[in-house]
C-alpha atoms as a PDB file:
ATOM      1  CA  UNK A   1      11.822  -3.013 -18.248  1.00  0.00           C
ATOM      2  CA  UNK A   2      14.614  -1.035 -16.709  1.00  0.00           C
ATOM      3  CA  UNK A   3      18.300  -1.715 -16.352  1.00  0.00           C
ATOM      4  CA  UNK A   4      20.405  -0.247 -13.750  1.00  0.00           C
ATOM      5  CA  UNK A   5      24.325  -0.963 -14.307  1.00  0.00           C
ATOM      6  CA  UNK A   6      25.876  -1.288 -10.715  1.00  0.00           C
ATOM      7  CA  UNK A   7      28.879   0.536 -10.067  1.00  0.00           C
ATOM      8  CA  UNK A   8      29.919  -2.338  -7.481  1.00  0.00           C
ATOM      9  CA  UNK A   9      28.685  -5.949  -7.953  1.00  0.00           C
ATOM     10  CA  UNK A  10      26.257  -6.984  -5.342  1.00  0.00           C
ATOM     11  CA  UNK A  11      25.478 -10.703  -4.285  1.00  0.00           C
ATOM     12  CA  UNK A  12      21.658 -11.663  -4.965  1.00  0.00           C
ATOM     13  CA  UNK A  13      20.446 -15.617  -4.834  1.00  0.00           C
ATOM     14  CA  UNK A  14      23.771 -16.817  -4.442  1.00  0.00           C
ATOM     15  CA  UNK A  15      25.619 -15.279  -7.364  1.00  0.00           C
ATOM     16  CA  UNK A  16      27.009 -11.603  -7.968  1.00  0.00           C
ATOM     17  CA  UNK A  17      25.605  -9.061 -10.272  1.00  0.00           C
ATOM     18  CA  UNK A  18      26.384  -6.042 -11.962  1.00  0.00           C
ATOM     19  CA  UNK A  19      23.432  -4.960 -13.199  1.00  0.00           C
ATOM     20  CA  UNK A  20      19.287  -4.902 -11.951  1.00  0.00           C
ATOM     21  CA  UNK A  21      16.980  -5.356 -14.057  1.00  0.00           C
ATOM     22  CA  UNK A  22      13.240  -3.775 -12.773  1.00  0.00           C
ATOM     23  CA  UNK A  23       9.926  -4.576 -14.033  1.00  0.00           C
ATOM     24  CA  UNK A  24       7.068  -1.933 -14.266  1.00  0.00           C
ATOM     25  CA  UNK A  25       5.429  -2.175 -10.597  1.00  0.00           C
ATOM     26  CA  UNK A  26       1.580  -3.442 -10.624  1.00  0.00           C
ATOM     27  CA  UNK A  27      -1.478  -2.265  -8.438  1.00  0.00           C
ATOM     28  CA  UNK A  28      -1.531  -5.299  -5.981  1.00  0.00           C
ATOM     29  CA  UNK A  29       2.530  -3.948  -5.305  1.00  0.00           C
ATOM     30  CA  UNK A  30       1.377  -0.562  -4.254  1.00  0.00           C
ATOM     31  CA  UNK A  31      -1.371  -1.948  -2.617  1.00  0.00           C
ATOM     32  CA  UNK A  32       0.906  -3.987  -0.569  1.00  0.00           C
ATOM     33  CA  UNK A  33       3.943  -1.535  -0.281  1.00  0.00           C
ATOM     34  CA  UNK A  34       2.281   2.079  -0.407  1.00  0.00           C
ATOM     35  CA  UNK A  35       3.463   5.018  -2.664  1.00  0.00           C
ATOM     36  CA  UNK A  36       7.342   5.547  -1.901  1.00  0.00           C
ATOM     37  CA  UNK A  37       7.209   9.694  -1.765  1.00  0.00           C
ATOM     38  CA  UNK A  38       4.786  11.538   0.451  1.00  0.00           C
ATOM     39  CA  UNK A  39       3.525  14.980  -0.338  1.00  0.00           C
ATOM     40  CA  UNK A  40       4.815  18.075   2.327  1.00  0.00           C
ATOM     41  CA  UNK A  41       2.303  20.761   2.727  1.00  0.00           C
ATOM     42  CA  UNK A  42       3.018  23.969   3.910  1.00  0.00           C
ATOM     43  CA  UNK A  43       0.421  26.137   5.800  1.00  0.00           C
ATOM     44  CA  UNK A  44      -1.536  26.987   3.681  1.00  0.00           C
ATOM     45  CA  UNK A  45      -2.091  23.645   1.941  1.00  0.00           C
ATOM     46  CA  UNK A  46       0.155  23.928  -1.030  1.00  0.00           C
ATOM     47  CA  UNK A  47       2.713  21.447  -1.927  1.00  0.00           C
ATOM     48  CA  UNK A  48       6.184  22.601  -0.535  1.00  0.00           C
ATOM     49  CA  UNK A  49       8.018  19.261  -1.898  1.00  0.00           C
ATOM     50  CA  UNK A  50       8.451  15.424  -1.754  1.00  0.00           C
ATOM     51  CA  UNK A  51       9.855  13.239   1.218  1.00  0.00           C
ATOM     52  CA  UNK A  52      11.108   9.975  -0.693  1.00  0.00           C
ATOM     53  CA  UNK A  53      10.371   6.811   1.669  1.00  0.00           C
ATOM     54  CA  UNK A  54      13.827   5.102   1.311  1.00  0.00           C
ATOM     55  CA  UNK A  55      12.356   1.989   3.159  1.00  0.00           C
ATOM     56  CA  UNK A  56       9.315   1.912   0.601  1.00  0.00           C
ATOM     57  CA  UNK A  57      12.030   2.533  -2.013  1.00  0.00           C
ATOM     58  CA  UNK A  58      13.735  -0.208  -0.700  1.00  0.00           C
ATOM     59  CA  UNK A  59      10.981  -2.967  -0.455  1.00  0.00           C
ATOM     60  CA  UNK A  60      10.481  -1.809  -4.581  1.00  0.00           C
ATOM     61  CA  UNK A  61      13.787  -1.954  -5.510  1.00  0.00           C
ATOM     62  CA  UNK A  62      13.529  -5.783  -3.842  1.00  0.00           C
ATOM     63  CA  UNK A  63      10.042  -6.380  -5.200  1.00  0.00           C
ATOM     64  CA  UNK A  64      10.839  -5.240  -8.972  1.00  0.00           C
ATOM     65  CA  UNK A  65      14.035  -6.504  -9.396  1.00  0.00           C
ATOM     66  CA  UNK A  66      13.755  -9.977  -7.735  1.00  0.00           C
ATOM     67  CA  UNK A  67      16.331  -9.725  -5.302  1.00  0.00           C
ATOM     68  CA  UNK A  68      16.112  -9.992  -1.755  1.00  0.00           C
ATOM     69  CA  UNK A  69      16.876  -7.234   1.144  1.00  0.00           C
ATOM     70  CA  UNK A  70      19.689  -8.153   1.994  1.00  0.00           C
ATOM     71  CA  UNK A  71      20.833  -7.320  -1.715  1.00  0.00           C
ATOM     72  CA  UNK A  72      19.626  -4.686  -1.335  1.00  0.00           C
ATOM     73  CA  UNK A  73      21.236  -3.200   1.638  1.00  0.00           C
ATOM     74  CA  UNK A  74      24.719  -4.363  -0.032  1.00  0.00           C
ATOM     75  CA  UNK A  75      24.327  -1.713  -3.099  1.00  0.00           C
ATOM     76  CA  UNK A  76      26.711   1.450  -2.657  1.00  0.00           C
ATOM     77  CA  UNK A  77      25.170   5.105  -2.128  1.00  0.00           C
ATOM     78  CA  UNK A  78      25.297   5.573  -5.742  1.00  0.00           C
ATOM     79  CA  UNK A  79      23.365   2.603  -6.704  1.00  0.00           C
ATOM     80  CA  UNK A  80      20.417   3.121  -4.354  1.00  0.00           C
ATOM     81  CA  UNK A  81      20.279   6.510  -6.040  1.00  0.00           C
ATOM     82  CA  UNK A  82      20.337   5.389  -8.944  1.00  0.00           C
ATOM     83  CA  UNK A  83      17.578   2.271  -9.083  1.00  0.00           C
ATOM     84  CA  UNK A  84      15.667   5.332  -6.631  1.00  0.00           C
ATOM     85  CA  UNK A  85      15.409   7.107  -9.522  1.00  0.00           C
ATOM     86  CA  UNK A  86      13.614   4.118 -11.696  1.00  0.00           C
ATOM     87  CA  UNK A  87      11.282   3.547  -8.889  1.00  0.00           C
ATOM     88  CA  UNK A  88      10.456   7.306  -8.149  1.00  0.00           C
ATOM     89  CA  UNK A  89       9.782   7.058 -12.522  1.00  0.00           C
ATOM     90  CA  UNK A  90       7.111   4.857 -12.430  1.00  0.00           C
ATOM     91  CA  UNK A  91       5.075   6.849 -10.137  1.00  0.00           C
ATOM     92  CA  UNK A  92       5.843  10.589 -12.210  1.00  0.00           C
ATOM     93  CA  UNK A  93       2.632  12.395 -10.981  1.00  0.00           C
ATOM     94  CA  UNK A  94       0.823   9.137  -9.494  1.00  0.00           C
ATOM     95  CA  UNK A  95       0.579  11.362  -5.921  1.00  0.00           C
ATOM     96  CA  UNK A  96      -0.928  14.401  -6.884  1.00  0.00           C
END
């Protein structure tokens, strides 16, 4: 389990929280959400970088921490980085 401390409290099920707490995702989650980076080719084929999905990273952030969207979408600029950076862990190498 992961543990992101919140730089500003967010409100999730009724109460506030400073922290998230995010379990490893399972196959029936990216089954039902999809991979949250995509792969962009240049020309010739090769791998030029990584477009993160911040919607997919969204719906993860929701999924693994138990918290609903609208949490979500309360958590600063800093934050979403932040737990984006758990999620994108979890999948280290998963899309090549």
């Amino acid at each position: 389990m992961s543990t992101v401390p919140l730089s500003k409290p967010i409100t999730a099920h009724g109460e506030e929280t400073a922290e998230l707490n995010f379990r490893e995702p399972t196959t029936e989650d990216v089954m039902q959400i999809g991979v949250p980076q995509l792969l962009i080719p240049s020309a010739d084929g090769e791998s030029v970088g990584v477009e993160v999905r911040t919607k997919v990273v969204g719906q993860y952030i929701a999924r693994l921490a138990a918290i609903p969207m609208s949490s979500v979408k309360q958590l600063s600029i800093k934050d979403f980085n932040a737990c984006t950076g758990v999620v994108m862990g979890f999948f280290n190498g998963g899309a090549e």
